[in-house]
PDB file of N, CA and C in Angstrom:
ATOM      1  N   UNK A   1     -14.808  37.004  26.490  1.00  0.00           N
ATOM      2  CA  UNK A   1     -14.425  36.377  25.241  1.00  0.00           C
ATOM      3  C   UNK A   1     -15.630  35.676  24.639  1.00  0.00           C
ATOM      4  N   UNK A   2     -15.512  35.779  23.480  1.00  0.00           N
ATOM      5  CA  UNK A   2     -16.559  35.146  22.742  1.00  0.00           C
ATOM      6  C   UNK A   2     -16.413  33.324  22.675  1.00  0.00           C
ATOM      7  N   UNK A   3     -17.463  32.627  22.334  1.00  0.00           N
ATOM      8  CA  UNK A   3     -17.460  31.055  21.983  1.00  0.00           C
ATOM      9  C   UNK A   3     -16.328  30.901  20.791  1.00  0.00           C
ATOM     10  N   UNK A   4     -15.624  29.612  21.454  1.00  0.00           N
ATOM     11  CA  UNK A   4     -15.272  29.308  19.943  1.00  0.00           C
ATOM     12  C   UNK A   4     -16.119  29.003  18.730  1.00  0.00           C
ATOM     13  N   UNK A   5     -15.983  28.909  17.564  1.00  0.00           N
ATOM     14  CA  UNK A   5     -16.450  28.415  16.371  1.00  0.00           C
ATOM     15  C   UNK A   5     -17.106  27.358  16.490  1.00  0.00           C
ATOM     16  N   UNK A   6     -18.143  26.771  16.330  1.00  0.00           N
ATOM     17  CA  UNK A   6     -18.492  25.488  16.100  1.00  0.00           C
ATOM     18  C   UNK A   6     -17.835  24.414  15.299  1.00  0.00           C
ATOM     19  N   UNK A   7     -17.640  24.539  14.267  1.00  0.00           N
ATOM     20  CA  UNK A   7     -16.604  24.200  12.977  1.00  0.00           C
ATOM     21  C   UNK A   7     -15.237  23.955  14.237  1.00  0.00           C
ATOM     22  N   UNK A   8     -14.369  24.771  14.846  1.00  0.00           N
ATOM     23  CA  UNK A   8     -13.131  24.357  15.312  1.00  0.00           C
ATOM     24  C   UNK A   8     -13.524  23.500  16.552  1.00  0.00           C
ATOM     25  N   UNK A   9     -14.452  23.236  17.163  1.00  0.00           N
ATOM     26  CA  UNK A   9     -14.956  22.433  17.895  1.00  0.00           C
ATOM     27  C   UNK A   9     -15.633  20.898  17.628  1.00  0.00           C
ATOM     28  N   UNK A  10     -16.060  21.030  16.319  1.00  0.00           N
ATOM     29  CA  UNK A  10     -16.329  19.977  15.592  1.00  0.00           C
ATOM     30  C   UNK A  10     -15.123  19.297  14.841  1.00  0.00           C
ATOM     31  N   UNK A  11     -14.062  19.797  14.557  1.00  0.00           N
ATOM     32  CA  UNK A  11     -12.814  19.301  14.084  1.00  0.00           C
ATOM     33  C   UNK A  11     -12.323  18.727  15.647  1.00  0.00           C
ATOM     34  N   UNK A  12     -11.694  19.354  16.301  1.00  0.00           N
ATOM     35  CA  UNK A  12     -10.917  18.688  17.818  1.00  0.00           C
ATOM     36  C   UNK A  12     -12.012  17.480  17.882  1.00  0.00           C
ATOM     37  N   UNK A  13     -13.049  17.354  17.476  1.00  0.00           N
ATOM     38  CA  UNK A  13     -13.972  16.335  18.517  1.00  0.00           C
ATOM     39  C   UNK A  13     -13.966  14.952  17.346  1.00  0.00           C
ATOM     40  N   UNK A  14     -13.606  15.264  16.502  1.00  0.00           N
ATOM     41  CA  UNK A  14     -13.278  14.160  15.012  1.00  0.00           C
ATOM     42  C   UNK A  14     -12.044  13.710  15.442  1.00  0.00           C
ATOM     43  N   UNK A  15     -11.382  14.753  15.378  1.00  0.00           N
ATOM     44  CA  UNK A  15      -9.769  14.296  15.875  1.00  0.00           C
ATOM     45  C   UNK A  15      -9.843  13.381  16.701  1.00  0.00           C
ATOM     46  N   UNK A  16     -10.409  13.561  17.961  1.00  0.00           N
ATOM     47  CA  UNK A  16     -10.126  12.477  19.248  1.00  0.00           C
ATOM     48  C   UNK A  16     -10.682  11.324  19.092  1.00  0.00           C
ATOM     49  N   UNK A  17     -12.216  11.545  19.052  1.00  0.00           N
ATOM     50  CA  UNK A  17     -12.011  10.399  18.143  1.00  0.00           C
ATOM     51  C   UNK A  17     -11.685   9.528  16.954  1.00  0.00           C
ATOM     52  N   UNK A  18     -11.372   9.857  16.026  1.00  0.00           N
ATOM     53  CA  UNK A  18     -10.452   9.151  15.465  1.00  0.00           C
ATOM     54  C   UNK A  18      -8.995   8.699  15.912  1.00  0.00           C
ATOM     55  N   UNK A  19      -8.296   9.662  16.863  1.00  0.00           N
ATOM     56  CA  UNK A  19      -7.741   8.625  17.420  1.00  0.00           C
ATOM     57  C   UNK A  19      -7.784   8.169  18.558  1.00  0.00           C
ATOM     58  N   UNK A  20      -9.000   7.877  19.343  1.00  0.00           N
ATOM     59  CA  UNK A  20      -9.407   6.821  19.879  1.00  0.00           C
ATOM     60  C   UNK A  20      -9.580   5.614  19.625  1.00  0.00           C
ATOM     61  N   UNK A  21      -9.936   5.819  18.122  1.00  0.00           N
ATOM     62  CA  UNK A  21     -10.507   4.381  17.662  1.00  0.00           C
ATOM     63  C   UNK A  21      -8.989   3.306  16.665  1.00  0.00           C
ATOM     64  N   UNK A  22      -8.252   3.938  16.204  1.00  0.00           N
ATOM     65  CA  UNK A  22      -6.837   3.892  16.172  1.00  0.00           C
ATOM     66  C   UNK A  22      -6.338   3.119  17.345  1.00  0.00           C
ATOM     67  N   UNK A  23      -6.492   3.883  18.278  1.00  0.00           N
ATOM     68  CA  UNK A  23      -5.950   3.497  19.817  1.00  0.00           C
ATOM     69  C   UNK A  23      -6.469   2.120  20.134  1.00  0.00           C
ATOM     70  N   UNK A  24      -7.544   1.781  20.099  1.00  0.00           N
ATOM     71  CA  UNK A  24      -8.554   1.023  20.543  1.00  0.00           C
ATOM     72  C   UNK A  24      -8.146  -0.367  19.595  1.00  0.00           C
ATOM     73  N   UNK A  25      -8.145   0.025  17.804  1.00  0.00           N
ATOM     74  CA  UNK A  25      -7.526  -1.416  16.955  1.00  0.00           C
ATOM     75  C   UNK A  25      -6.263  -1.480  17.236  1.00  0.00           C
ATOM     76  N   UNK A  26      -5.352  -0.713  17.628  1.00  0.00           N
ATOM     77  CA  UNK A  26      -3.656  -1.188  18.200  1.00  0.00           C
ATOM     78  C   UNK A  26      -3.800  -2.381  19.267  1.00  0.00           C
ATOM     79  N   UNK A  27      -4.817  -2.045  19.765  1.00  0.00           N
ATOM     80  CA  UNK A  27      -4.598  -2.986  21.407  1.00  0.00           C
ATOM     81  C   UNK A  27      -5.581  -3.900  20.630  1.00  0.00           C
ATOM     82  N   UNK A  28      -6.397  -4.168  19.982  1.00  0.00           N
ATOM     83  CA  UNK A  28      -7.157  -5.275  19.870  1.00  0.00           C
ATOM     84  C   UNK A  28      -6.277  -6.330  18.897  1.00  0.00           C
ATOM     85  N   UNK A  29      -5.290  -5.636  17.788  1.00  0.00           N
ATOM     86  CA  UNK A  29      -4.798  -6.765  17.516  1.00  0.00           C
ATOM     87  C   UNK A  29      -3.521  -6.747  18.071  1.00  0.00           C
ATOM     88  N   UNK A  30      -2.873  -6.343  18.883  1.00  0.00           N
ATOM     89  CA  UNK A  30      -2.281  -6.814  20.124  1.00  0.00           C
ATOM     90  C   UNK A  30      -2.776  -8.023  20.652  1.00  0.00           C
ATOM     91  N   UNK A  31      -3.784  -7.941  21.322  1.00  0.00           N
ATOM     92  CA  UNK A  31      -4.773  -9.063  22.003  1.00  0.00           C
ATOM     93  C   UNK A  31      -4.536 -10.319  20.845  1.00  0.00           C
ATOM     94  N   UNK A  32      -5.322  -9.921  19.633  1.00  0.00           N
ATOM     95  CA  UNK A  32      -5.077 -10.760  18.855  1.00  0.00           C
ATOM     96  C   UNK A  32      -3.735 -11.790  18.651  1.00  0.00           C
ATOM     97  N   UNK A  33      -2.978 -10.982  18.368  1.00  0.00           N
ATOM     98  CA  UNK A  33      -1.637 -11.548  18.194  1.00  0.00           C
ATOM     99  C   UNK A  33      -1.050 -12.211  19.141  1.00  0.00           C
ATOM    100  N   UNK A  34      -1.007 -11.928  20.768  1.00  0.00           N
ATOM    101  CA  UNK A  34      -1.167 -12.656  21.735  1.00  0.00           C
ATOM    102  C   UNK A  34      -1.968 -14.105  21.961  1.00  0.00           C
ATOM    103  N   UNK A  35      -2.980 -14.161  21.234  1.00  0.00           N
ATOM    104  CA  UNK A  35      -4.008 -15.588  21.458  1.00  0.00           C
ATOM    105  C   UNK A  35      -3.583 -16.130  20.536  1.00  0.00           C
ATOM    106  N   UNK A  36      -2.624 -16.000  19.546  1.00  0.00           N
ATOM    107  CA  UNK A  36      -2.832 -16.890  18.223  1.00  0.00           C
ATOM    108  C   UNK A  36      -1.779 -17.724  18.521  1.00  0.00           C
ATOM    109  N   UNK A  37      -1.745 -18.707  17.923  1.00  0.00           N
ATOM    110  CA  UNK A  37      -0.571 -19.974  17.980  1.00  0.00           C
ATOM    111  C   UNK A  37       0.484 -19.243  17.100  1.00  0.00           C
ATOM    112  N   UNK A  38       1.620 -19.676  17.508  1.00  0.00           N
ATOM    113  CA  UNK A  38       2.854 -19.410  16.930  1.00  0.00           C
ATOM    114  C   UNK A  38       2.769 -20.483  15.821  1.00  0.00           C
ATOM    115  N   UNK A  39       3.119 -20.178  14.500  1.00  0.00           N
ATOM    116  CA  UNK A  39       3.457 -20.750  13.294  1.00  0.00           C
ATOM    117  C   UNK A  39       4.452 -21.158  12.879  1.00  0.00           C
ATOM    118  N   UNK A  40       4.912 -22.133  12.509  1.00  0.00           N
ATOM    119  CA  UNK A  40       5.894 -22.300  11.660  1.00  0.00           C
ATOM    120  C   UNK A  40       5.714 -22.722  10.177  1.00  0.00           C
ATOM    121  N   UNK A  41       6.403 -21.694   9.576  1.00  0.00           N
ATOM    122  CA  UNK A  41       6.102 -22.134   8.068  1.00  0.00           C
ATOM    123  C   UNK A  41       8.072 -21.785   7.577  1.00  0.00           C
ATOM    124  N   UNK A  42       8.063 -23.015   5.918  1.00  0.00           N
ATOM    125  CA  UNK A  42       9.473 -22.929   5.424  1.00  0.00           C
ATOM    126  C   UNK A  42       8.577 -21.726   4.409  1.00  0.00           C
ATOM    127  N   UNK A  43       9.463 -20.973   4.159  1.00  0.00           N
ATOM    128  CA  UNK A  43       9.944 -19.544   3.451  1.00  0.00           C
ATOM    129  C   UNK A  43      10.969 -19.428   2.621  1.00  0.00           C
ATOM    130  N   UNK A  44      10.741 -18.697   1.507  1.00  0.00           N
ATOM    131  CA  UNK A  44      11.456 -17.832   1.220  1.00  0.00           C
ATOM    132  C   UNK A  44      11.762 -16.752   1.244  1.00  0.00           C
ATOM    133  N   UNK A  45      13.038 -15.713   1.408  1.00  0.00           N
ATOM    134  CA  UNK A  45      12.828 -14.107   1.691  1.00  0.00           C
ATOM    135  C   UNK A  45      12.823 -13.812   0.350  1.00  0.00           C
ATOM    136  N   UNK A  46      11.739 -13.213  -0.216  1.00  0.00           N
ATOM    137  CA  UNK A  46      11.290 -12.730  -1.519  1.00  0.00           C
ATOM    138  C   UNK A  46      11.772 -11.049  -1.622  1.00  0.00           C
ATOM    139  N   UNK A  47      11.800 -10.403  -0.613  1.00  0.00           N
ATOM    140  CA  UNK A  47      12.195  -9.123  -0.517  1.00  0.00           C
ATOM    141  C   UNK A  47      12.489  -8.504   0.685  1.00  0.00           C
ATOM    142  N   UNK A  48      13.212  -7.512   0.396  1.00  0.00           N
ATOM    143  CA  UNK A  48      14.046  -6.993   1.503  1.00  0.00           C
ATOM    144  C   UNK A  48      13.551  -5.139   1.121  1.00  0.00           C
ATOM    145  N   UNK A  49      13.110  -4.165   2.952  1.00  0.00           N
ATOM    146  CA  UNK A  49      13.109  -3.271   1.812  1.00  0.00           C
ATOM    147  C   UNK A  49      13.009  -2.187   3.413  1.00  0.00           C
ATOM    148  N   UNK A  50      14.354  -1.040   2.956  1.00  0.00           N
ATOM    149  CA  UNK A  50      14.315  -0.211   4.312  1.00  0.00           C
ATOM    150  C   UNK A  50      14.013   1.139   3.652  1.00  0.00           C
ATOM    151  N   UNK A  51      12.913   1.501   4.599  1.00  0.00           N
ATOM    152  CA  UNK A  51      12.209   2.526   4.411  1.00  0.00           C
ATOM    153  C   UNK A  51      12.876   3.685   5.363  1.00  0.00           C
ATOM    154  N   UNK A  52      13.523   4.908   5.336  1.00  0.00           N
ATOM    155  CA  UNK A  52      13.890   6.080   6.022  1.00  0.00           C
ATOM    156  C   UNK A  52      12.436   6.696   6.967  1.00  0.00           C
ATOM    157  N   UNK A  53      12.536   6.956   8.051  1.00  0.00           N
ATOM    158  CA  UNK A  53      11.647   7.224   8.827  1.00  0.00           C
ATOM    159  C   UNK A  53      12.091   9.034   9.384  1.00  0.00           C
ATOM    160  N   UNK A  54      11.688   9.914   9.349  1.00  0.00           N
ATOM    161  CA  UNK A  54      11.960  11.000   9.869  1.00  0.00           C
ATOM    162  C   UNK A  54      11.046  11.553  10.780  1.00  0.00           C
ATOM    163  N   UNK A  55      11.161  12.030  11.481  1.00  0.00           N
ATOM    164  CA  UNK A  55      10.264  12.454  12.783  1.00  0.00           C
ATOM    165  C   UNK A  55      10.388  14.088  12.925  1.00  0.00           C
ATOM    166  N   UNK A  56      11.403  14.270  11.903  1.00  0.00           N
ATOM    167  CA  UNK A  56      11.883  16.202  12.385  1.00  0.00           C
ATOM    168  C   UNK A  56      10.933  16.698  10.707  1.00  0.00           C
ATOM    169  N   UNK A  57      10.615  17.841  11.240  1.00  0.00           N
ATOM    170  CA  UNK A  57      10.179  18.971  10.169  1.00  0.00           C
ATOM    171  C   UNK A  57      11.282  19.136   9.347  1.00  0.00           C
ATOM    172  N   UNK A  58      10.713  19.632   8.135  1.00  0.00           N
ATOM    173  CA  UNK A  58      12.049  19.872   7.016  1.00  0.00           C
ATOM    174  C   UNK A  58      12.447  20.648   7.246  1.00  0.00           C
ATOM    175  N   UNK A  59      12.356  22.043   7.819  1.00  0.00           N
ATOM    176  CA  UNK A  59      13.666  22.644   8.185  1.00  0.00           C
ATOM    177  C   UNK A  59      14.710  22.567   9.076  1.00  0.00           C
ATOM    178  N   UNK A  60      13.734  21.192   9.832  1.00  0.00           N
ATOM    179  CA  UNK A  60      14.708  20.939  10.902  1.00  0.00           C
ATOM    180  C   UNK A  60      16.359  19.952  10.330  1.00  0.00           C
ATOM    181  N   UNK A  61      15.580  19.251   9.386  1.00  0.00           N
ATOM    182  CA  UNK A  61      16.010  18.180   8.525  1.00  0.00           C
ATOM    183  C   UNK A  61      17.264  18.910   7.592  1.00  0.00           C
ATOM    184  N   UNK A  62      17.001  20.172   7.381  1.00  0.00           N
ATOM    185  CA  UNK A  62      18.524  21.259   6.520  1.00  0.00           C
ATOM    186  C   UNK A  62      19.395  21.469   7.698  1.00  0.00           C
ATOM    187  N   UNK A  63      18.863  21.614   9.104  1.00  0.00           N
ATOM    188  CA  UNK A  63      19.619  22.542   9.766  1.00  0.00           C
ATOM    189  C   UNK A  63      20.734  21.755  10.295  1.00  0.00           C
ATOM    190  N   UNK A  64      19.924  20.235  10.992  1.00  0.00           N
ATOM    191  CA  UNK A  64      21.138  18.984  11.312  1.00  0.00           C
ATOM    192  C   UNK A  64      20.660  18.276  10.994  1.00  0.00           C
ATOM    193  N   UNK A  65      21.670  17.306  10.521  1.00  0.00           N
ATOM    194  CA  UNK A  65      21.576  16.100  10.070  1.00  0.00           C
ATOM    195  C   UNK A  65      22.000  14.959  10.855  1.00  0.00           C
ATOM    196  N   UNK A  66      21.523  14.368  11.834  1.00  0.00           N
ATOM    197  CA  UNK A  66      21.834  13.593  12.382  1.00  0.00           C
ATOM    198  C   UNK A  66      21.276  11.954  11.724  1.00  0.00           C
ATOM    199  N   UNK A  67      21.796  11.095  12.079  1.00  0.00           N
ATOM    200  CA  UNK A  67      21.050   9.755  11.561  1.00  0.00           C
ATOM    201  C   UNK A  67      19.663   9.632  11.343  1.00  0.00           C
ATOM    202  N   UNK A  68      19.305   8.994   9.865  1.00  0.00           N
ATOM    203  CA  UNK A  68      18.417   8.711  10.361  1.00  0.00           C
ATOM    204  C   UNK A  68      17.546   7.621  10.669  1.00  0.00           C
ATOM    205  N   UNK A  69      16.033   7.393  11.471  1.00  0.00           N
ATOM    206  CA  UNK A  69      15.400   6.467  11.444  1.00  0.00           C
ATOM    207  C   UNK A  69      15.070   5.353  10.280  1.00  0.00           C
ATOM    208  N   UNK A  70      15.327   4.272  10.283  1.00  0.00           N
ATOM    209  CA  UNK A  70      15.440   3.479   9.617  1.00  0.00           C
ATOM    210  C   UNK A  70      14.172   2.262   9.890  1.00  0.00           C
ATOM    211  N   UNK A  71      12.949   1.831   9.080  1.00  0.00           N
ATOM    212  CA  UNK A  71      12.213   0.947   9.237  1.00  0.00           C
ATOM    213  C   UNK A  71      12.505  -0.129   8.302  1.00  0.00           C
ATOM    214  N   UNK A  72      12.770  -1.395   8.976  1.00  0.00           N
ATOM    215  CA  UNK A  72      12.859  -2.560   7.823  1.00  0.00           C
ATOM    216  C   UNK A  72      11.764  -3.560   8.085  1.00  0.00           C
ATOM    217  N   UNK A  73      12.033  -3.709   6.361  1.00  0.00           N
ATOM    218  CA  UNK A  73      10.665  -4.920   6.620  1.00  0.00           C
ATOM    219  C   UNK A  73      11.115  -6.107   5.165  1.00  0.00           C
ATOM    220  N   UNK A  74      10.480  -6.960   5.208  1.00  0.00           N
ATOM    221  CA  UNK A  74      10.891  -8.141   4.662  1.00  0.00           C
ATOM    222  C   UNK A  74       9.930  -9.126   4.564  1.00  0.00           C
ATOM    223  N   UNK A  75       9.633  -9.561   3.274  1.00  0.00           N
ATOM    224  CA  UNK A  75       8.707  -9.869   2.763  1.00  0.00           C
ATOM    225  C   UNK A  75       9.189 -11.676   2.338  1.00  0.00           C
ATOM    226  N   UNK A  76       8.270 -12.866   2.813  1.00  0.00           N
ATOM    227  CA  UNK A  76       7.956 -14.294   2.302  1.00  0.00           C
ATOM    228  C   UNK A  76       7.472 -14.764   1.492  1.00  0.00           C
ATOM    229  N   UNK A  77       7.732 -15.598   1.138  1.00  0.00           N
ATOM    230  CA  UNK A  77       6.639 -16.460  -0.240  1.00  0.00           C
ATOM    231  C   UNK A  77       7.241 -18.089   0.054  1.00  0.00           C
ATOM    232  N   UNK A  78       6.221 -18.402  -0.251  1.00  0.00           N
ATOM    233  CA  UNK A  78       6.581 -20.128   0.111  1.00  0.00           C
ATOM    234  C   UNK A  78       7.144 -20.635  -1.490  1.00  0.00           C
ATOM    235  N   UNK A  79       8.196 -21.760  -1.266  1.00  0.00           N
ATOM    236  CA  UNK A  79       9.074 -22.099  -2.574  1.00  0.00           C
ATOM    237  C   UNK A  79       8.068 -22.403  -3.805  1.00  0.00           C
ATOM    238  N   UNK A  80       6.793 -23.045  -3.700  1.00  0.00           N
ATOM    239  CA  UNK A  80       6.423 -23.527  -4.348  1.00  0.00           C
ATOM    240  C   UNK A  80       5.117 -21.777  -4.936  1.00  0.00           C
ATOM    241  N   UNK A  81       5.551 -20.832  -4.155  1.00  0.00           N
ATOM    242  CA  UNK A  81       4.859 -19.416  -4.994  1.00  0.00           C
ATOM    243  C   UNK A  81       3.421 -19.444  -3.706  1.00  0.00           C
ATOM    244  N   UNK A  82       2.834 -18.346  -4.372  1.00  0.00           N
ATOM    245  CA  UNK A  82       2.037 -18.174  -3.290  1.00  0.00           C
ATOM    246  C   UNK A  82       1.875 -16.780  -2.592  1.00  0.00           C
ATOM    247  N   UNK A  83       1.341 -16.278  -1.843  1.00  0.00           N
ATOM    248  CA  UNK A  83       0.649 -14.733  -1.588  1.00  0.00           C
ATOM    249  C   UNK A  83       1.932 -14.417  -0.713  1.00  0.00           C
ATOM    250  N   UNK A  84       2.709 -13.392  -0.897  1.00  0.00           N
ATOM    251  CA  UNK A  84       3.682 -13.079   0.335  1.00  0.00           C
ATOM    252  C   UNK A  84       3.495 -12.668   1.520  1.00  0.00           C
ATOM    253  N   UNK A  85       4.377 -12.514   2.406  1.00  0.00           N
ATOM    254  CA  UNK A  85       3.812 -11.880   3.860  1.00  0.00           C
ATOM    255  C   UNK A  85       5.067 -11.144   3.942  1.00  0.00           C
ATOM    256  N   UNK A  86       4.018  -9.637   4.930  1.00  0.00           N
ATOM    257  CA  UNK A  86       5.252  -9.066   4.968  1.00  0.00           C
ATOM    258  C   UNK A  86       5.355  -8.579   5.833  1.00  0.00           C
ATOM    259  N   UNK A  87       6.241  -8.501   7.026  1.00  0.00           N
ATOM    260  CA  UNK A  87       6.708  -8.101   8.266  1.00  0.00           C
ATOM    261  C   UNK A  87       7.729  -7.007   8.502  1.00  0.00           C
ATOM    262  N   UNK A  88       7.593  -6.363   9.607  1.00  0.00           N
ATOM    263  CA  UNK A  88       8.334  -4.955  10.396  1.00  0.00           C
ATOM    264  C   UNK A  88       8.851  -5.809  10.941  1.00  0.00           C
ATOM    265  N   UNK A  89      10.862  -6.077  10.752  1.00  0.00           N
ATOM    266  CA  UNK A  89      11.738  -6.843  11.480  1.00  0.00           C
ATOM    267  C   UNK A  89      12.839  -5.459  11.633  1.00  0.00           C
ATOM    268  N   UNK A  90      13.533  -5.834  13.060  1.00  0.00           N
ATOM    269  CA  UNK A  90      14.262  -5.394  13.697  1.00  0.00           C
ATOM    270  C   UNK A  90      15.748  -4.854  12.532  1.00  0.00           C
ATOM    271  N   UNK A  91      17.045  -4.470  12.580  1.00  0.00           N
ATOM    272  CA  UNK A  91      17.702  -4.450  11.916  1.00  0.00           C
ATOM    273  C   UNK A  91      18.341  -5.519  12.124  1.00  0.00           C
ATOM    274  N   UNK A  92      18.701  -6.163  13.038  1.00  0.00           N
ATOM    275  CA  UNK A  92      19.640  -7.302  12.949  1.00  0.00           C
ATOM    276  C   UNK A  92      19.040  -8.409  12.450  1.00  0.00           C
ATOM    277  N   UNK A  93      17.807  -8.735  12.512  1.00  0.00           N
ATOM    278  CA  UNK A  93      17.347  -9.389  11.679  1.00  0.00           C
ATOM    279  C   UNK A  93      17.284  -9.429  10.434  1.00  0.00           C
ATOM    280  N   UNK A  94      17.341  -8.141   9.769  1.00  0.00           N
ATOM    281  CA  UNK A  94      17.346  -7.566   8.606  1.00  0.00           C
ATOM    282  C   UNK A  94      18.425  -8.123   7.760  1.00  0.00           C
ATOM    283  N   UNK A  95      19.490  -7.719   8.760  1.00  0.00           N
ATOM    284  CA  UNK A  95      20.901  -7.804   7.514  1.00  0.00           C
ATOM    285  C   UNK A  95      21.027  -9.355   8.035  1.00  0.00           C
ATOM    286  N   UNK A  96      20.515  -9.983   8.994  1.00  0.00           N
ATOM    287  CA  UNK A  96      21.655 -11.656   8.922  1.00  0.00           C
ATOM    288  C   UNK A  96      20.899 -12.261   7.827  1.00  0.00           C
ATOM    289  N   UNK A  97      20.175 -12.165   7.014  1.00  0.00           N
ATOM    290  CA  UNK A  97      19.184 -12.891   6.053  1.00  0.00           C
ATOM    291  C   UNK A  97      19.370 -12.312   4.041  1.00  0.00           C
ATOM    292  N   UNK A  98      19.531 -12.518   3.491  1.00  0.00           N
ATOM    293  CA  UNK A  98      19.237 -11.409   2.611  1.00  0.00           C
ATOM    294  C   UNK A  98      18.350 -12.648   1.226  1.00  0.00           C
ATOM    295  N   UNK A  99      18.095 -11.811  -0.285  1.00  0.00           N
ATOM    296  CA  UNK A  99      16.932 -12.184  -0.292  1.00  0.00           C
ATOM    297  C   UNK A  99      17.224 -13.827  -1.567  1.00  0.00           C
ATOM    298  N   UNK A 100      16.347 -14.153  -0.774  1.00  0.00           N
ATOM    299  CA  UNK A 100      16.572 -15.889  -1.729  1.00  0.00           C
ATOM    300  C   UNK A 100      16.847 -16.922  -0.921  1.00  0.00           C
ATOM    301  N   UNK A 101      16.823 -16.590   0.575  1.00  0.00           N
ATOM    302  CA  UNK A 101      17.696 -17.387   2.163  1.00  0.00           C
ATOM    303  C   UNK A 101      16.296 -18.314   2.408  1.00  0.00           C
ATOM    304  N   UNK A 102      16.327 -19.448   2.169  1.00  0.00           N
ATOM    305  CA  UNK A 102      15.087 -20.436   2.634  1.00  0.00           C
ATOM    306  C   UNK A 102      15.658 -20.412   4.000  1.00  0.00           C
ATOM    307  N   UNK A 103      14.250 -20.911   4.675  1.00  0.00           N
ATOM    308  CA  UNK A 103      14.156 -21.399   5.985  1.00  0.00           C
ATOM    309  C   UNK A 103      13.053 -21.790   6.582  1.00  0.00           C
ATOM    310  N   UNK A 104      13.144 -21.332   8.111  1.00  0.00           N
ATOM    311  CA  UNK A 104      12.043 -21.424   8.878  1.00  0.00           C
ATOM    312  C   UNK A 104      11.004 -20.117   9.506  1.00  0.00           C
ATOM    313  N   UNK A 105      10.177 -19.697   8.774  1.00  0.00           N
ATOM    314  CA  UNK A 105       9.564 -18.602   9.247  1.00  0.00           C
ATOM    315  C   UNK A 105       8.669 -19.113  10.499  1.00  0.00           C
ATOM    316  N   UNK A 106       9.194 -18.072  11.320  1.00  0.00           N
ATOM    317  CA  UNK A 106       8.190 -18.346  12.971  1.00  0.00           C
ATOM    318  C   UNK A 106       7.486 -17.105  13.087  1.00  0.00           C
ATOM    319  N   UNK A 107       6.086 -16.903  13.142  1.00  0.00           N
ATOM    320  CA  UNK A 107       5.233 -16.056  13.051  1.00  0.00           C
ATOM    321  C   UNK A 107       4.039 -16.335  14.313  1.00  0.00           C
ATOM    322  N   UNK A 108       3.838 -15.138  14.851  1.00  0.00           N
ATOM    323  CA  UNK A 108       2.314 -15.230  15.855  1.00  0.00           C
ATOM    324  C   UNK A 108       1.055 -14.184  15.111  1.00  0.00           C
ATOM    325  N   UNK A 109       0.214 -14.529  14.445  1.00  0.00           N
ATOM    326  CA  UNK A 109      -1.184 -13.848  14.133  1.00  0.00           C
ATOM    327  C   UNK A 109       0.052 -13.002  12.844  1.00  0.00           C
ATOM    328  N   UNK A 110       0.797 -11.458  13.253  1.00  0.00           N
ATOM    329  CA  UNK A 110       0.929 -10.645  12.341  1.00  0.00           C
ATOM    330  C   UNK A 110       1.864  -9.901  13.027  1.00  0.00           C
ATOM    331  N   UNK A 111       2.577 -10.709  14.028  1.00  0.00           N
ATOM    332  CA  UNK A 111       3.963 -10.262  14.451  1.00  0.00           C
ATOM    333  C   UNK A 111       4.780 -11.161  14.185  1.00  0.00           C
ATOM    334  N   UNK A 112       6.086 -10.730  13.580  1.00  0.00           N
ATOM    335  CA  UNK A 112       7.369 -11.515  13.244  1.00  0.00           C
ATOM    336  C   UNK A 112       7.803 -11.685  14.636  1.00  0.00           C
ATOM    337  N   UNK A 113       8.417 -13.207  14.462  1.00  0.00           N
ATOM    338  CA  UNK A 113       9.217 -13.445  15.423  1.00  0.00           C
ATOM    339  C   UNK A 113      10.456 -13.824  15.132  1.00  0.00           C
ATOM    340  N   UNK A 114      10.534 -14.768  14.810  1.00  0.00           N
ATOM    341  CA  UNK A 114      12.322 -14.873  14.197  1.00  0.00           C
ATOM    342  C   UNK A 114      11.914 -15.834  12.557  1.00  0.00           C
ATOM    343  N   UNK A 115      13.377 -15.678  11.747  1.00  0.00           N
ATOM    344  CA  UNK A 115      13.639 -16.523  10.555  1.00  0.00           C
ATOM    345  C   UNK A 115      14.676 -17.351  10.721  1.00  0.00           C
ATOM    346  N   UNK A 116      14.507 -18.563  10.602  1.00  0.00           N
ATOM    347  CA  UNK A 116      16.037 -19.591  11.219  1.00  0.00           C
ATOM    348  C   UNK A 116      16.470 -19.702   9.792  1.00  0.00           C
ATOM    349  N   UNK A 117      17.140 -19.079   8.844  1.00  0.00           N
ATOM    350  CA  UNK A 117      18.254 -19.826   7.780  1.00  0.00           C
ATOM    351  C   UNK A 117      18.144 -21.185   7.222  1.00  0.00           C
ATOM    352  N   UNK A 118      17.846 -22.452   6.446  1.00  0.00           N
ATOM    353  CA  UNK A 118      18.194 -23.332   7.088  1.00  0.00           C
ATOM    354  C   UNK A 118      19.648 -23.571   6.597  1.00  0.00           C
ATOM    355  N   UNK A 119      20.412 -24.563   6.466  1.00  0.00           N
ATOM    356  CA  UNK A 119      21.923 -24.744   6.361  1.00  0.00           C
ATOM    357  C   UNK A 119      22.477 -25.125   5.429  1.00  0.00           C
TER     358      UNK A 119
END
């Protein structure tokens, strides 16, 4: 058999690394997010917003239809205005809150942790 292509050898070798280095900023701000102090800041939920997630090919997507993946996320602003933040929260978090609910936002670096309501 002959060599592969140079060109298809030079693509696989971009590929890996690139996602190596992908691989490599997941875990660093992991790390990150781990060292940082937990925050508390009062909030407002400024927005609410679920994005459909699919993982199947489109023909797979005609053939069955089963549920689908659902990503929510939900966005802050402090009462007095200000730059929002916006976080990947769970669904139950999602729906106990909806948007205009002051409270207590608890945050580490750029992972959500919980929103307390206040009363």
């Amino acid at each position: 058999m002959s060599k592969p292509p140079f060109f298809f050898v030079a693509v696989i070798a971009v590929i890996v690394v690139l996602a190596s280095l992908r691989y490599l900023q997941q875990r660093r701000q992991d790390a990150e997010n781990d060292r940082a102090p937990v925050s508390l800041k009062t909030m407002v939920v400024s927005s609410k917003r679920e994005v459909p997630v699919t993982k199947r090919r489109s023909r797979e997507q005609q053939v069955s239809s089963p549920a689908d993946t659902v990503r929510y996320e939900m966005g802050f602003r402090a009462p007095q205005g200000g730059v929002e933040m916006r976080f990947r929260v769970t669904a139950q978090q999602y729906h106990a809150v909806s948007v205009g609910d002051h409270g207590t936002l608890h945050y580490q670096g750029t992972r959500f942790l919980e929103f307390t309501p206040a009363p």
